[in-house]
Structure formats: C-alpha cells, structure tokens
Protein backbone atom coordinates (compact mmCIF):
# COMPACT_ATOMS: atom_id res chain seq x y z
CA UNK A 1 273.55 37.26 60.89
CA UNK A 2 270.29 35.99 58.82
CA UNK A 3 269.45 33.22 61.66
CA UNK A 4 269.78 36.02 64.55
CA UNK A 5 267.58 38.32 62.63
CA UNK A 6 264.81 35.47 61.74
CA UNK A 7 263.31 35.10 65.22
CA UNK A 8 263.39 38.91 65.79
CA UNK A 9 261.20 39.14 62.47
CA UNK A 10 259.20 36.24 63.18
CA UNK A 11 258.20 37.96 66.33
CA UNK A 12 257.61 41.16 65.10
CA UNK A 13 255.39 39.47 62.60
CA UNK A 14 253.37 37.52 65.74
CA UNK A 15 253.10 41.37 67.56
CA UNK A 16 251.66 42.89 64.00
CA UNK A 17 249.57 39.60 63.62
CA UNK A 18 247.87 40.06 66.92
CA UNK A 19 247.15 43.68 66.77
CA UNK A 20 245.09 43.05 63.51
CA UNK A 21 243.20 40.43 65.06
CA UNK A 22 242.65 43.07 68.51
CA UNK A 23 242.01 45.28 65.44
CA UNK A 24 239.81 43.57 63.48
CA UNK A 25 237.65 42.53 66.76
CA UNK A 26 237.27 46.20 67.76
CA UNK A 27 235.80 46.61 64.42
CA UNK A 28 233.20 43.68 64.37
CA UNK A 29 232.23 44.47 68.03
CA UNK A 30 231.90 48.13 67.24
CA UNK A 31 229.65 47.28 63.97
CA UNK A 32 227.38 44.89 66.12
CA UNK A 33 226.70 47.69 68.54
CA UNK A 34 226.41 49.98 65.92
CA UNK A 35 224.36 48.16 64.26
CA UNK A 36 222.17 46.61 67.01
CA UNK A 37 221.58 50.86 67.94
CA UNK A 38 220.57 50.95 64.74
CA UNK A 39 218.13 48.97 64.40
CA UNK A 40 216.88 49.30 68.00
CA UNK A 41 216.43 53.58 66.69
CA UNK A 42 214.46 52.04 63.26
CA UNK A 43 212.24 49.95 65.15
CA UNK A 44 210.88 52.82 66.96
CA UNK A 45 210.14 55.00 63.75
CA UNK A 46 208.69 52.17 61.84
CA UNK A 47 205.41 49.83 62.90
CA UNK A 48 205.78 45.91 61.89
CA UNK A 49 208.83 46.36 59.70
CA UNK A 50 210.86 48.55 57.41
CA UNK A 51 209.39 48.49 53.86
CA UNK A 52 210.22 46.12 51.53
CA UNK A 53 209.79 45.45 48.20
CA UNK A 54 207.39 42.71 46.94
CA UNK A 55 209.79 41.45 44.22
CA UNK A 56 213.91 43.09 44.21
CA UNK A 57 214.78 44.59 40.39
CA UNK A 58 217.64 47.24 40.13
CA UNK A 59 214.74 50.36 40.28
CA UNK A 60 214.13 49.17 43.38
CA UNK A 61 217.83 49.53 45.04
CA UNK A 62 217.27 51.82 47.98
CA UNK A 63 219.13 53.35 50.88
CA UNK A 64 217.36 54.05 54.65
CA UNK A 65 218.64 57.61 55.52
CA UNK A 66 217.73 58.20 59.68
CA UNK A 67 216.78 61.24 60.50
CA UNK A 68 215.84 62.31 64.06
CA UNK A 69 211.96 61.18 63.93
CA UNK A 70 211.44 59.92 60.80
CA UNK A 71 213.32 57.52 58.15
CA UNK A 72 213.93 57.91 54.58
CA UNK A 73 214.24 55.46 51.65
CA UNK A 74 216.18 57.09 49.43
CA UNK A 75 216.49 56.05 45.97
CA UNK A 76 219.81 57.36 44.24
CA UNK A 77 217.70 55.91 40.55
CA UNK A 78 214.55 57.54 40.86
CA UNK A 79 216.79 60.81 43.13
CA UNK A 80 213.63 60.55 46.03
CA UNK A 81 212.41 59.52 48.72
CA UNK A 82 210.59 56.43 47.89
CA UNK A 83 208.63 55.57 51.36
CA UNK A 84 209.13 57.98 54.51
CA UNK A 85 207.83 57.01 58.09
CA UNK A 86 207.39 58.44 61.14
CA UNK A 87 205.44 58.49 64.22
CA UNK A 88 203.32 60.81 66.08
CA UNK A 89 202.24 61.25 69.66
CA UNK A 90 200.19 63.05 71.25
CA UNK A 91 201.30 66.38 73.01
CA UNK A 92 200.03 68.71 75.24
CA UNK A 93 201.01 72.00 74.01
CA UNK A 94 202.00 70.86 70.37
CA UNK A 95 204.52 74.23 68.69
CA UNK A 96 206.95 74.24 66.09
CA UNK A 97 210.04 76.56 66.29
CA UNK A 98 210.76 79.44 63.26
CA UNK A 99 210.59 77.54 60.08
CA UNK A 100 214.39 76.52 58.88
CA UNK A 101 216.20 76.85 55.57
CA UNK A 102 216.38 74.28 53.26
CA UNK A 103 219.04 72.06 52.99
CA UNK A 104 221.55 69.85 50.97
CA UNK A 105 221.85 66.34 51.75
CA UNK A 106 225.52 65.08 51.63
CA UNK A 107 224.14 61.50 51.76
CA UNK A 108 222.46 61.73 48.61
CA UNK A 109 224.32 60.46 45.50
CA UNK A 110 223.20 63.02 42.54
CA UNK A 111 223.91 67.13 44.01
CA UNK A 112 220.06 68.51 44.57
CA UNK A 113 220.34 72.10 45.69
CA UNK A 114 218.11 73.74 47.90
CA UNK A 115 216.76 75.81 44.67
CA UNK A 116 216.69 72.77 42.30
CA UNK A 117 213.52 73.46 41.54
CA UNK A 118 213.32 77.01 40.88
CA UNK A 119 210.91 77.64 37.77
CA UNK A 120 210.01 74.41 37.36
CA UNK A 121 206.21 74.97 38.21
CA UNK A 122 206.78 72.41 41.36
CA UNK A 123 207.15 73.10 45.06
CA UNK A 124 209.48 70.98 47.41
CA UNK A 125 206.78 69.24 48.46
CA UNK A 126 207.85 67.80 52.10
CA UNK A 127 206.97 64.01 53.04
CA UNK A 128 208.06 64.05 56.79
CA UNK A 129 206.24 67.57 57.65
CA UNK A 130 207.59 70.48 58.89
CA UNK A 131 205.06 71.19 62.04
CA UNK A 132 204.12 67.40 62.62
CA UNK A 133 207.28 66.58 63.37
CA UNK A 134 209.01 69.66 65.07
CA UNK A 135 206.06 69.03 67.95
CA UNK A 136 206.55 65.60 68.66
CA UNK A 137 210.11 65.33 68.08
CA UNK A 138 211.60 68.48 68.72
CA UNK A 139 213.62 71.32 66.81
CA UNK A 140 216.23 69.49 65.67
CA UNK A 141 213.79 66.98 63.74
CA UNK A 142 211.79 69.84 62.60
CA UNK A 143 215.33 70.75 60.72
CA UNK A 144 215.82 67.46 59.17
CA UNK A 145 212.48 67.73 57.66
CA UNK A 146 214.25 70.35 55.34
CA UNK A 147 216.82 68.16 53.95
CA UNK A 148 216.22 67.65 50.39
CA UNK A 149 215.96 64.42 50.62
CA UNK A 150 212.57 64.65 52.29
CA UNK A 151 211.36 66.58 49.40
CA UNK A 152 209.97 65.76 46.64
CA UNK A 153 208.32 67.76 43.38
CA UNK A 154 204.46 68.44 43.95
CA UNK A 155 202.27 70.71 42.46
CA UNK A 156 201.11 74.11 44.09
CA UNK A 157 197.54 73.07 44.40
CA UNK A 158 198.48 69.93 46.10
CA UNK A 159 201.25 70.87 47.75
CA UNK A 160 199.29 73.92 49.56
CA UNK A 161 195.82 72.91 49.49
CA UNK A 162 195.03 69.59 49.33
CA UNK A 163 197.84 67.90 50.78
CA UNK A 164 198.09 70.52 53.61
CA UNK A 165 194.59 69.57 54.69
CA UNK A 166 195.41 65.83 54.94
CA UNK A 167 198.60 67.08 56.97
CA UNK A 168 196.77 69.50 59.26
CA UNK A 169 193.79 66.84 59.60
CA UNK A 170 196.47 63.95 61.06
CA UNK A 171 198.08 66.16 63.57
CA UNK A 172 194.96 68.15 64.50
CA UNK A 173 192.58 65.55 64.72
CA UNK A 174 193.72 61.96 64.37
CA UNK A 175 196.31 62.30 66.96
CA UNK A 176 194.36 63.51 69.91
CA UNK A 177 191.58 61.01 68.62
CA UNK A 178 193.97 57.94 69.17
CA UNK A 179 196.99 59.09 71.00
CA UNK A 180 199.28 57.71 68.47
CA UNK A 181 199.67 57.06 64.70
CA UNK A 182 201.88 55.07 62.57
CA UNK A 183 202.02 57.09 59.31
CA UNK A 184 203.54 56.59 55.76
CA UNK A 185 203.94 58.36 53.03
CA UNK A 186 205.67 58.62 49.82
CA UNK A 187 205.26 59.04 45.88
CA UNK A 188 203.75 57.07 43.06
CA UNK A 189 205.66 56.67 40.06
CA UNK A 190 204.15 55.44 36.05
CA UNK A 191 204.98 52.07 35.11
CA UNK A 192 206.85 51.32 33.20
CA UNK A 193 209.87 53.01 34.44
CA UNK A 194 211.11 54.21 30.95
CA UNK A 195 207.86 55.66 30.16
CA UNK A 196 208.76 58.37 33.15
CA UNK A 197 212.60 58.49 33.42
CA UNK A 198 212.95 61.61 31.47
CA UNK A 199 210.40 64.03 33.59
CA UNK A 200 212.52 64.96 36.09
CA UNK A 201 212.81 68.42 37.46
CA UNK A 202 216.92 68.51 37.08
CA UNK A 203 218.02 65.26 38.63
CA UNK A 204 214.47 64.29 40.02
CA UNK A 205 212.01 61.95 38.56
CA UNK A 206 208.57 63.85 38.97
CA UNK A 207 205.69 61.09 40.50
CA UNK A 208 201.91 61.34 39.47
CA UNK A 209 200.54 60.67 42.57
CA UNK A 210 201.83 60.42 46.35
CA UNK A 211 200.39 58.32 48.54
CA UNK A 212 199.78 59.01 52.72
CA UNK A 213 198.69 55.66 55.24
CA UNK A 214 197.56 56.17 58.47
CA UNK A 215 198.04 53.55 61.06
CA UNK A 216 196.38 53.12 64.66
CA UNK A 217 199.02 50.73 66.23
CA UNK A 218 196.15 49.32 68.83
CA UNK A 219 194.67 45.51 68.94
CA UNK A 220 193.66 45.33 66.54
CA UNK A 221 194.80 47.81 64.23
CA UNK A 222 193.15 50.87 62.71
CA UNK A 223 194.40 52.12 59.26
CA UNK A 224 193.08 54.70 56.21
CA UNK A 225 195.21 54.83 53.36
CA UNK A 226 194.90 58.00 51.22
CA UNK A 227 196.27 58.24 47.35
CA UNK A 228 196.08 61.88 45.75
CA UNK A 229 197.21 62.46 42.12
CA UNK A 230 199.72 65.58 41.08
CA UNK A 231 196.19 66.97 39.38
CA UNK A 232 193.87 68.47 41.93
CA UNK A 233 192.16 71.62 42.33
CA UNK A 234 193.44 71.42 46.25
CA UNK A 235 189.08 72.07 47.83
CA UNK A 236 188.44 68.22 46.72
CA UNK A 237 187.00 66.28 50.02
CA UNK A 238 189.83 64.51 51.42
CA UNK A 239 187.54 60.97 51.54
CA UNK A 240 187.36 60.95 47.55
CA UNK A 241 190.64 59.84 47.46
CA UNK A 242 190.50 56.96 49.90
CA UNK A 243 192.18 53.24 48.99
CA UNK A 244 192.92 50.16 50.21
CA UNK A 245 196.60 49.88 51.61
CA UNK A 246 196.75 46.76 48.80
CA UNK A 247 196.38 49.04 45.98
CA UNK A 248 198.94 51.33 47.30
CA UNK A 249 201.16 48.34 47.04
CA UNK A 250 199.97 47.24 43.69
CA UNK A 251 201.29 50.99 42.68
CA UNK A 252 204.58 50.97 44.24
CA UNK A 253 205.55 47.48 44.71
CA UNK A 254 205.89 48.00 48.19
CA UNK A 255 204.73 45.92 51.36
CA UNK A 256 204.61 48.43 54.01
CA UNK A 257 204.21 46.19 56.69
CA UNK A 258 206.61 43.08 56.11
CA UNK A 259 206.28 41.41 59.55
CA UNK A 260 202.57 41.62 60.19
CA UNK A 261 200.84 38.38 60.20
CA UNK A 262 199.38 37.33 57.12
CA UNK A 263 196.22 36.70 58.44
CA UNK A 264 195.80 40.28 60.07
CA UNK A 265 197.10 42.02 57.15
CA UNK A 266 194.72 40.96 54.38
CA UNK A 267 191.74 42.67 57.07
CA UNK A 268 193.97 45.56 57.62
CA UNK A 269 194.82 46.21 54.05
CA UNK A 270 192.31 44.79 51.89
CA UNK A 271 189.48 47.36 53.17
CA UNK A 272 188.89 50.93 53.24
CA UNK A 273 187.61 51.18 56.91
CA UNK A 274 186.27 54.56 58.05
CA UNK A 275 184.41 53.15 61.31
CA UNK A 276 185.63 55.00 64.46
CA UNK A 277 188.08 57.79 62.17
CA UNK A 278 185.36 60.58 62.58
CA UNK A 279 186.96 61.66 59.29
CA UNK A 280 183.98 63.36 58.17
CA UNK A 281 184.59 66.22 60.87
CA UNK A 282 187.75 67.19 58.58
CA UNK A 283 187.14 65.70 55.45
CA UNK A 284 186.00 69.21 54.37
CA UNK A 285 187.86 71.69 55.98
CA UNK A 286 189.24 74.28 53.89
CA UNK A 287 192.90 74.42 53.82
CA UNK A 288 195.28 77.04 55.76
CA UNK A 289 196.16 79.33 52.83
C-alpha cells in the first residue's frame, strides 16, 4: 500500500511546489510594480532626490509616509516629521475647500492624538500647509495636510505670524513669479540628541528652530533657504532669517538634494542668492491675523 501511495504524494508535493513558485512570482512581480509606482509618485514630489542623511546613526532611522502632494519623513525616535516636500504650481483661480479636522495617523508608531498638545503652550504647527496644498493638489491633499504626522509643535508667534507670512509669501508671490517651486521644510533639533530628548510635548520631541527652502527647478536653479527659531516676536522681516542651504545641512545632517551634481550644488547651496526673488516686495508684509 506504501509504494501506491508514494507517487500520489510525490505528486501532490510537485502541484503544492509549483503553486508556491506561481505564488511567490505573483508576489515579486506585484512588489516591482508596486514599487516602480512608487517611486515613479516620489519622483514627482521631490526635486534631485529624496533626502538623505550625510552620515546613517540610529537617530537618523526614518520612514517616507506619501501623502497625496507632499511626502513625509517620519521619524518614530524623534515622533516628527523630519523633512517634508512638496511642490507647487501655478493656478489660475487658486481656493482651498472648508478647513478639515485633524487627524490620527495609523502609520505612525507612538499614538499622537489630534489634541496631544492641548495646554502645552504649542500649536500643531503644519509643515505641508493647509491652503498651499489644497490649491494645487486638490481637497483630498488639503486633508492629508491634517494628519498628525505633518504637524509638528511651534510656538503661537511663529506658528501665526511669522511663519504664516513665509507661507502666504511662497504661494502668493513666488509661485506666480516662477510658475513652479520645489519647497522643503522641516524642524531643527539641539545637538546632542540627549541634551533634547526629554522636551517633548507628550510623545513629541519639541525642535528650536524649523527650517523652509525654496527651490526654482529652472537651468540653472534658483533657491532661498529660510531658518526661523521657536523665539520670535512673529513682525521680524522675513530676510533676517536667510541661510545658506549648507548650513541647513550642517543643522540637520541632511543633504536635501542627493543627486544634484556636485559641481552645481556647492553654487546652489553655498550662497544666499536674492537676485531675481523680488523678496523685498513681501519681506515685510504683516501677517494675516
């Protein structure tokens, strides 16, 4: 009976054999178009490169979240947004819908409500903003812009003065000047790391500074980089607090722009540049509120 039984097993074993491998090649076809979308999505969010880090330690362990418009990198360590970018076109009749609600991000490791920072004397300061990006990219960006992980702590007179100007000033001014802008933006944490890793608001490390650069992807390039500090009376001109995209990376370890020839990035960010920006139309507008 065993020897009639073998080659009725051994076949069976051939038929289970094969589907794994029809299986398993479903699954690495899948992930290469997966991840081929992917990437084709990122590249169109980001100019010359996602951000990487100038030298890898465990603080720097990051995730990319995609949001429609914009991209994330989350760090789960520091619980924010460590770099967001995004890009903006010009519109004709630029609108954004009713502001949303805040929301929870499942992708986020550590649980940060939408009222995590209720009395802490910080506002959820957005990176990706709220009208920039609803009227270029449409309402359902404009609702990913209220994820928490776009947010992170700021102080009021930044938050609603100072850094609203510098938001207002990109979309109302720099955008219909060029037609299109590269911009990132993100926080600026002390060094070293254990020096800050106990002001946090809840599970969120509080920054001292955020940082904002401006990019005119034409030939050749246009940028400004901008770095404000928590600390600001919010009426400061916005061109006091110009820098060179290289000390934005000396702060954050970043390189923002990973495959842009050597040559062209030491004249792109080894200057402050303010030739052909008209920023001095906007440097001193009040803000909104």
């Amino acid at each position: 009976m065993a020897r009639r039984r073998r080659p009725s097993l051994i076949s069976r074993w051939r038929r289970q054999a094969r589907g794994l491998g029809v299986s398993l090649l479903f699954v690495v076809v899948a992930s290469g178009l997966w991840y081929g979308q992917e990437r084709q999505v990122r590249d169109q969010l980001v100019w010359m490169g996602v951000p990487e880090w100038q030298a890898l330690t465990p603080l720097h362990f990051h995730r990319v979240l995609r949001n429609d418009g914009f991209l994330v990198g989350w760090s789960d360590v520091r619980v924010n947004p460590l770099w967001v970018s995004y890009r903006l076109e010009a519109v004709e009749d630029p609108r954004a819908g009713p502001r949303p609600n805040f929301q929870r991000d499942w992708r986020t490791l550590w649980p940060i409500g939408t009222d995590h920072y209720a009395g802490s004397g910080y506002d959820r300061g957005h990176l990706a903003p709220n009208y920039a990006i609803a009227a270029v990219h449409g309402r359902q960006a404009q609702q990913d812009t209220f994820f928490m992980s776009n947010m992170t702590p700021q102080r009021p007179d930044l938050n609603r003065r100072l850094w609203q100007r510098l938001e207002a000033a990109v979309m109302d001014h720099f955008v219909p000047r060029f037609g299109e802008l590269q911009v990132i933006t993100g926080p600026v944490f002390p060094a070293p790391f254990r020096d800050n890793v106990l002001n946090r608001v809840g599970f969120v490390e509080v920054p001292e500074a955020f940082y904002k650069i401006l990019v005119v992807p034409s030939e050749p390039p246009m940028a400004l980089a901008f770095l404000m500090p928590q600390e600001v009376r919010g009426d400061e001109p916005l061109d006091d607090y110009l820098v060179s995209i290289d000390e934005v990376e000396a702060r954050t370890g970043l390189d923002f722009f990973p495959n842009l020839p050597e040559a062209s990035a030491e004249v792109l960010e080894g200057q402050v540049v303010t030739r052909g920006w008209a920023l001095e139309e906007v440097a001193r507008l009040p803000s909104r509120f």
